[in-house]
N, C-alpha and C. Protein backbone atom coordinates (compact mmCIF):
# COMPACT_ATOMS: atom_id res chain seq x y z
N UNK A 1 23.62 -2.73 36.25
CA UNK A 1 22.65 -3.74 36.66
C UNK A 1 23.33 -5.09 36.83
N UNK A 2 22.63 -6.06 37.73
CA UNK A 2 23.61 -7.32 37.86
C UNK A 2 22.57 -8.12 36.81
N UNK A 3 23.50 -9.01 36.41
CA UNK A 3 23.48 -10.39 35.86
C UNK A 3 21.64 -10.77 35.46
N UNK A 4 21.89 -10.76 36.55
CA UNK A 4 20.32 -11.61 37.15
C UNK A 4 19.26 -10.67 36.86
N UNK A 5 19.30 -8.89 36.99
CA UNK A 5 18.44 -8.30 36.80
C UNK A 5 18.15 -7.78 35.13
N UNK A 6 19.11 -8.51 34.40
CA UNK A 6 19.59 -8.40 32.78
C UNK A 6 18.65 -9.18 32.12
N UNK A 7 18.93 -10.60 32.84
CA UNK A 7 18.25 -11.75 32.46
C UNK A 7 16.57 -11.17 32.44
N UNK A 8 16.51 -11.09 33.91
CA UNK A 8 15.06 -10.90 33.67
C UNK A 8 14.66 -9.80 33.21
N UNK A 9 14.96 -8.99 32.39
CA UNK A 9 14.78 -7.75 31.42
C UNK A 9 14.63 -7.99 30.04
N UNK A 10 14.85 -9.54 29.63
CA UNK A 10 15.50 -10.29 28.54
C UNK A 10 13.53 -10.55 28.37
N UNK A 11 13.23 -10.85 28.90
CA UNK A 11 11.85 -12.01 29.04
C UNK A 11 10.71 -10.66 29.27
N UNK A 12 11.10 -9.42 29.48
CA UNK A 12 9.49 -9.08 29.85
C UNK A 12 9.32 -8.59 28.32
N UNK A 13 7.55 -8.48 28.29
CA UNK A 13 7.03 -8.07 27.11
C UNK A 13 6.73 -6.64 27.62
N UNK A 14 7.62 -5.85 26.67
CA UNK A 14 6.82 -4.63 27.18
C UNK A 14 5.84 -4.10 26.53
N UNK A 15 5.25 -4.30 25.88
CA UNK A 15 3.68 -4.43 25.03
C UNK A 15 2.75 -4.07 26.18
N UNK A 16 2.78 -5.61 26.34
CA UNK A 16 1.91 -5.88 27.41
C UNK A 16 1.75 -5.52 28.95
N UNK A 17 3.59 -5.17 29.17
CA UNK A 17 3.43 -4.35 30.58
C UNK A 17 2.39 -3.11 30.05
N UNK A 18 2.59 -2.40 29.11
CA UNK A 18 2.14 -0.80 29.05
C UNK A 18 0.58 -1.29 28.88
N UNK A 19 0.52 -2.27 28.61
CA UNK A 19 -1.47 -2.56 28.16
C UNK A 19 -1.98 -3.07 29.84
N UNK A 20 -1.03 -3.25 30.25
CA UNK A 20 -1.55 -3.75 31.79
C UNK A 20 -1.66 -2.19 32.28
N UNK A 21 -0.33 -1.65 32.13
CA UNK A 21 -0.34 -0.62 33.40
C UNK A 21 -1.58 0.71 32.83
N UNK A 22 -2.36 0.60 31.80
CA UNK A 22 -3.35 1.05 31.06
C UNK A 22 -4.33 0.72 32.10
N UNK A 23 -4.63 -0.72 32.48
CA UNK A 23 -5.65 -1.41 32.79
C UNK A 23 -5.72 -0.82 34.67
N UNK A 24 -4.53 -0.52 35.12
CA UNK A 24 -4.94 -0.19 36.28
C UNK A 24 -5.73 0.52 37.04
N UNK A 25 -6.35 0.98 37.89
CA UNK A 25 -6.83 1.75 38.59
C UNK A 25 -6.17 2.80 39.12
N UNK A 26 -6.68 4.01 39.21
CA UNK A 26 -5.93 5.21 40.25
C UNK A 26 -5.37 4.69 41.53
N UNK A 27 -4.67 5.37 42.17
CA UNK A 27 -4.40 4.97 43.58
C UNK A 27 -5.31 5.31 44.61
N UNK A 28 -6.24 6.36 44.41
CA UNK A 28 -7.07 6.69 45.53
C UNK A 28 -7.96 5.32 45.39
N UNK A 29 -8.49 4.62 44.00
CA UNK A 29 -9.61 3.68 43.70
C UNK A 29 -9.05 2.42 44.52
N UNK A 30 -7.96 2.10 43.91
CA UNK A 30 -7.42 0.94 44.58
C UNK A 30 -7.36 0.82 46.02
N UNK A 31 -7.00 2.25 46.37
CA UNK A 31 -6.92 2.08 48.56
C UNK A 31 -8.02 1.93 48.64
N UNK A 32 -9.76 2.47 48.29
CA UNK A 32 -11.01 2.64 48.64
C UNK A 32 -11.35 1.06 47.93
N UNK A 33 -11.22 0.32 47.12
CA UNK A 33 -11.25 -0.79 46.72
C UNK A 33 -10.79 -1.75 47.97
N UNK A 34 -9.49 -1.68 48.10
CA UNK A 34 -8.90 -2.64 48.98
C UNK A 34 -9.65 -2.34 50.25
N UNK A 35 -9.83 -1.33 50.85
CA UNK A 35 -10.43 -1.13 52.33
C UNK A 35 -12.09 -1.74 52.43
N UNK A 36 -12.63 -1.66 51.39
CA UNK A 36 -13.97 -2.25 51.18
C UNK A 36 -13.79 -3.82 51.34
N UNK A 37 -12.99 -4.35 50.51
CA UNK A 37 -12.40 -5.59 50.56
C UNK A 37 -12.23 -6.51 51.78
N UNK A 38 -11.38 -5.63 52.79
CA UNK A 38 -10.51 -5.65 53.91
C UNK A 38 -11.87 -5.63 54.76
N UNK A 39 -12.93 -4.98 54.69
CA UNK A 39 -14.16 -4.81 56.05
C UNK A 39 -14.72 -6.06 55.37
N UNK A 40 -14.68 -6.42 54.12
CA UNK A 40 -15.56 -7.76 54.29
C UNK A 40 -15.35 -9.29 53.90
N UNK A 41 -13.68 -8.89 54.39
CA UNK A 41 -12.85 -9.63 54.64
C UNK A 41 -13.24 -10.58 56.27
N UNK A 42 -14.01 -9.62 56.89
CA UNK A 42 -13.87 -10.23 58.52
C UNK A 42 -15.40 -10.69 58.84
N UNK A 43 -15.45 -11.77 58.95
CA UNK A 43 -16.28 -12.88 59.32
C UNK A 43 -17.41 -11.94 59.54
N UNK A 44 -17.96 -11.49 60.89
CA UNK A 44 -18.61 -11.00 61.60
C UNK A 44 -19.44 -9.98 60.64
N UNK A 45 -18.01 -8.92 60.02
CA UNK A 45 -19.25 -8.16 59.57
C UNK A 45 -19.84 -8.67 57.95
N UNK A 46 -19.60 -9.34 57.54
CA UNK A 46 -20.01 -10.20 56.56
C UNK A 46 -21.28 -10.46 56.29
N UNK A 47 -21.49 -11.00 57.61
CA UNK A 47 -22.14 -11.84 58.56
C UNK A 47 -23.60 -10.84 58.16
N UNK A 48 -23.25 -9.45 59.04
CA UNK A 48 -24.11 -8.62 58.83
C UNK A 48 -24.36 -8.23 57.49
N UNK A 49 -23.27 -8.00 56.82
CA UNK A 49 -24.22 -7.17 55.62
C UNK A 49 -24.88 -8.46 54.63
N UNK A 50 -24.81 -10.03 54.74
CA UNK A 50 -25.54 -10.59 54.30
C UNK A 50 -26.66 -10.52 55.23
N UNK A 51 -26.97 -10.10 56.60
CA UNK A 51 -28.69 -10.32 57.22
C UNK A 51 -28.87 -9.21 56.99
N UNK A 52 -28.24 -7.86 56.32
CA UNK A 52 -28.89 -6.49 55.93
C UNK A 52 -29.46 -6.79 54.27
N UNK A 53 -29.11 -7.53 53.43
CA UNK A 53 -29.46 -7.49 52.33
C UNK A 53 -30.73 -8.34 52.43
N UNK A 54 -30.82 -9.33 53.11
CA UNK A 54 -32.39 -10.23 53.29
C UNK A 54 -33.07 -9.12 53.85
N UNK A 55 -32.45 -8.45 55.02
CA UNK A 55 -33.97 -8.20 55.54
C UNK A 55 -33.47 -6.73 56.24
N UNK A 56 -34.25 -5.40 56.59
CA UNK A 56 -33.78 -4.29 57.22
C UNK A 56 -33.64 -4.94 58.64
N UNK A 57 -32.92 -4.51 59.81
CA UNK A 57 -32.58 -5.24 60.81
C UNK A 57 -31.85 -4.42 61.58
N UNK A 58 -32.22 -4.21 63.18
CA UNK A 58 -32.01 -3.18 64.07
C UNK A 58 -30.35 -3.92 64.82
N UNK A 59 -29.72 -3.37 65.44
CA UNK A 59 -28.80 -3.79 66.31
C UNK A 59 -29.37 -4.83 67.16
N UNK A 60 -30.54 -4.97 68.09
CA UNK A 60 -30.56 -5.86 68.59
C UNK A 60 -31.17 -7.19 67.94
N UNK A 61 -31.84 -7.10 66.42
CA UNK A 61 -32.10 -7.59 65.50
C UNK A 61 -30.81 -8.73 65.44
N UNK A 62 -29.83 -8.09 65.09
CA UNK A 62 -28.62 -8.79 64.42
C UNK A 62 -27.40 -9.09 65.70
N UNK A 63 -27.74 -8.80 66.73
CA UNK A 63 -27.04 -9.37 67.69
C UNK A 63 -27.65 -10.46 68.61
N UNK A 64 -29.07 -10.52 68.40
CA UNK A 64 -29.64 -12.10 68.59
C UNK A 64 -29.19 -12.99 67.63
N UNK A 65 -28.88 -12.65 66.11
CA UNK A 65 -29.05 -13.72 65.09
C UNK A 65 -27.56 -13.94 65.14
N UNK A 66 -26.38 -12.95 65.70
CA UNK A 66 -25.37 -13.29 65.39
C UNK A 66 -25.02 -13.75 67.10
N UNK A 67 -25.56 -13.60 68.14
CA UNK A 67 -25.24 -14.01 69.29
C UNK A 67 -23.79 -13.27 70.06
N UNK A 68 -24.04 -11.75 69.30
CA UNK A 68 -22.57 -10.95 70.04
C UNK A 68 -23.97 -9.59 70.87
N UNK A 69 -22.25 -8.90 71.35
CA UNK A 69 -23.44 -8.12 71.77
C UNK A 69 -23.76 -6.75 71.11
N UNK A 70 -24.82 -6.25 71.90
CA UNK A 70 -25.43 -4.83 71.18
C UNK A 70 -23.98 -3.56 70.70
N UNK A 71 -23.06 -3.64 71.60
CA UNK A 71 -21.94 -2.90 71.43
C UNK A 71 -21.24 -3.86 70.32
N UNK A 72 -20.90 -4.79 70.00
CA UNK A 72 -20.31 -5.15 69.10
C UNK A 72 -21.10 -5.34 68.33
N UNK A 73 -22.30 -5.11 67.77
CA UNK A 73 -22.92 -4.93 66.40
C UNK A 73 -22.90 -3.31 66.32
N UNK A 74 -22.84 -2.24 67.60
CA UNK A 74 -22.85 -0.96 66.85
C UNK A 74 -21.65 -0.53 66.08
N UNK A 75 -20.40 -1.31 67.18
CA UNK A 75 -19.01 -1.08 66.30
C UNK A 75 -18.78 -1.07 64.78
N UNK A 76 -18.99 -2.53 64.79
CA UNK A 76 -19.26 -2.72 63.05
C UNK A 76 -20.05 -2.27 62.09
N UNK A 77 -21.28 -2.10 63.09
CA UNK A 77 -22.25 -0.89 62.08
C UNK A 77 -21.30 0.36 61.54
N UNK A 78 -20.76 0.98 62.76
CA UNK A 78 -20.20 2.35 62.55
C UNK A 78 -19.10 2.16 61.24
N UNK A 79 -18.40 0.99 61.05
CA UNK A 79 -17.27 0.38 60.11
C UNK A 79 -18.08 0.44 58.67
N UNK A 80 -19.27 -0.21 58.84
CA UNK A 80 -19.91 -0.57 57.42
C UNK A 80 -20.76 0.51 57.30
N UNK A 81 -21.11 1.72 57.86
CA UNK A 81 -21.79 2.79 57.23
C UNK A 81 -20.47 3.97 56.73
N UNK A 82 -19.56 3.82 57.32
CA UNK A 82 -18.32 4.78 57.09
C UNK A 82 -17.88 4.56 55.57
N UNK A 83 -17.67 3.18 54.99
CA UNK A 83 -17.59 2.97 53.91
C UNK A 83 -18.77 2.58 53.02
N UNK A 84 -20.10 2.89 53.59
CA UNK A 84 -21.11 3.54 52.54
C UNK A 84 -21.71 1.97 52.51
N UNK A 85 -21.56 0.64 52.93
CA UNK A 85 -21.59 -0.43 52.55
C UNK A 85 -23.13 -0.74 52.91
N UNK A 86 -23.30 0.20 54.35
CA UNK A 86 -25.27 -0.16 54.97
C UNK A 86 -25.93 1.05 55.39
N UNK A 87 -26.60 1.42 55.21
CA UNK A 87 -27.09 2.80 55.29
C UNK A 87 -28.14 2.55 56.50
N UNK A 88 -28.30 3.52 57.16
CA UNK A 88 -29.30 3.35 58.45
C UNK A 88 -30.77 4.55 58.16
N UNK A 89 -31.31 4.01 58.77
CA UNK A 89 -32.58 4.76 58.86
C UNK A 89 -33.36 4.85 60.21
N UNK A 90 -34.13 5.67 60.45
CA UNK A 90 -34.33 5.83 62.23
C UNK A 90 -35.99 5.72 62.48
N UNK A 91 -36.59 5.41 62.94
CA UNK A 91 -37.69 5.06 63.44
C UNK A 91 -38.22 5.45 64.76
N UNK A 92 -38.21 6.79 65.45
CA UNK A 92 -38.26 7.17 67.26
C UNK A 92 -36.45 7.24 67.28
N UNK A 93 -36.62 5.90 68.22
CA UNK A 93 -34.87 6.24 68.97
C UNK A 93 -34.99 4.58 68.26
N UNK A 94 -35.35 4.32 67.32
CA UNK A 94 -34.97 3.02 66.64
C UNK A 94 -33.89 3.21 65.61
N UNK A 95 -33.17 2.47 65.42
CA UNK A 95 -32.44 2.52 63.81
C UNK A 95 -31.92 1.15 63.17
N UNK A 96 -32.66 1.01 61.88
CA UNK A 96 -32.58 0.38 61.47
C UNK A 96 -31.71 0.20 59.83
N UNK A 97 -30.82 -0.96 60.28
CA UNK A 97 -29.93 -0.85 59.03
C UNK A 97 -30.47 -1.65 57.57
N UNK A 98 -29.96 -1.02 56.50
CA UNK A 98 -30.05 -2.16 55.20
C UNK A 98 -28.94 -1.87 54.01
N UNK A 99 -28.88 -2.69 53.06
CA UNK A 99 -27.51 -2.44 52.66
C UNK A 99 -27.85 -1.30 51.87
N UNK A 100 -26.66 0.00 51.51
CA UNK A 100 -26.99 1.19 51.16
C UNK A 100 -27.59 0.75 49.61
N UNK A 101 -26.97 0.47 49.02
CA UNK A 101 -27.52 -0.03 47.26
C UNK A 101 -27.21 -1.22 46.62
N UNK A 102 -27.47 -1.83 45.62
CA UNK A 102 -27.30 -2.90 45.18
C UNK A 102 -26.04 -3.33 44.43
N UNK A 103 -25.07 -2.74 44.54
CA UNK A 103 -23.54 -3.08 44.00
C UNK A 103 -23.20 -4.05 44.80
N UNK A 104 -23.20 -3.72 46.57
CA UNK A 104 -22.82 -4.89 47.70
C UNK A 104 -23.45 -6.02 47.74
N UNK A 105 -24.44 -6.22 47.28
CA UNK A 105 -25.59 -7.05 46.98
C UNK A 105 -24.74 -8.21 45.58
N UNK A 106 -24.63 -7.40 44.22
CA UNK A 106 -24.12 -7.92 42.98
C UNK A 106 -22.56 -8.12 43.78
N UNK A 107 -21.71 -7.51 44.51
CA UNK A 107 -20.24 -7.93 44.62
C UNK A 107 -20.74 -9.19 45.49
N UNK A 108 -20.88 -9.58 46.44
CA UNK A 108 -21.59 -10.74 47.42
C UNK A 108 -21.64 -11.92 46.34
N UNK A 109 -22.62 -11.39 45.81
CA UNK A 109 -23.10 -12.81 44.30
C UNK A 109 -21.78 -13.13 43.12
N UNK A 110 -21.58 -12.06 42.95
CA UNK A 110 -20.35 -12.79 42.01
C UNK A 110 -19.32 -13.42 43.18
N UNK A 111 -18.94 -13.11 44.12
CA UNK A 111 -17.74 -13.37 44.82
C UNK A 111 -18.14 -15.16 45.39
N UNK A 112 -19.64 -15.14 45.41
CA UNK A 112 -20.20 -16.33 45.84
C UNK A 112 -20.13 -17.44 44.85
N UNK A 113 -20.47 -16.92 43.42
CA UNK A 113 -20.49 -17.59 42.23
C UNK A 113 -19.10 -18.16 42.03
N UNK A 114 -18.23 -17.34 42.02
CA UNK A 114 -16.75 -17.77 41.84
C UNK A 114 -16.33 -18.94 42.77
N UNK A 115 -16.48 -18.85 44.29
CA UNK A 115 -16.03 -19.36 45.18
C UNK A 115 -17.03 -21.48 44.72
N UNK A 116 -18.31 -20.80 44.53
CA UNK A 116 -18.71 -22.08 44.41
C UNK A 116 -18.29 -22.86 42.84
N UNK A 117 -17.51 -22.43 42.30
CA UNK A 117 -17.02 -22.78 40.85
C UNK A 117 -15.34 -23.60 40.88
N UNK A 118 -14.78 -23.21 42.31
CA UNK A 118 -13.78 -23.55 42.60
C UNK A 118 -13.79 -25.57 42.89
């Protein structure tokens, strides 16, 4: 080992590495974590699953309020039902989205709480 990688071998606690690496998550949790993350990471669909949690709301519902079009609200629909985030329901040849359960709802609020604490 060089020098430098000695040193810093000198300083770690390994206690606490092994109580961390305890604390981690699986790897399948963490990719399905991060990818949830990553979809509402992007403005737009955000956008949506906060006007799905106020109110149930059709594609052309949420492409008046967001001012894109009917194809770019089905895209993102198809994104946020794949990862379980808005669940749809059908009415004739209607369909109408809302958020699938209340976890996306509680992650939204804490993530909001934090941000306004900053």
């Amino acid at each position: 080992m060089r020098r430098k990688e000695l040193m810093a071998q000198a300083y770690v606690d390994v206690q606490k590495v092994k109580s961390a690496r305890k604390a981690l998550l699986n790897p399948e949790t963490i990719t399905s974590l991060s990818e949830i993350f990553k979809v509402l990471g992007d403005p737009t669909r955000l956008k949506i699953v906060l006007a799905v949690a106020h109110a149930e709301l059709c594609v052309q519902d949420l492409a008046s309020l967001l001012s894109i079009s009917e194809s770019a609200i089905s895209h993102q629909m198809r994104v946020l039902k794949t990862l379980r985030l808005v669940k749809q329901r059908r009415d004739g040849k209607m369909a109408y989205y809302s958020l699938d359960d209340e976890h996306i709802e509680d992650l939204i609020r804490v993530a909001t709480r934090h941000i306004s604490e900053l």
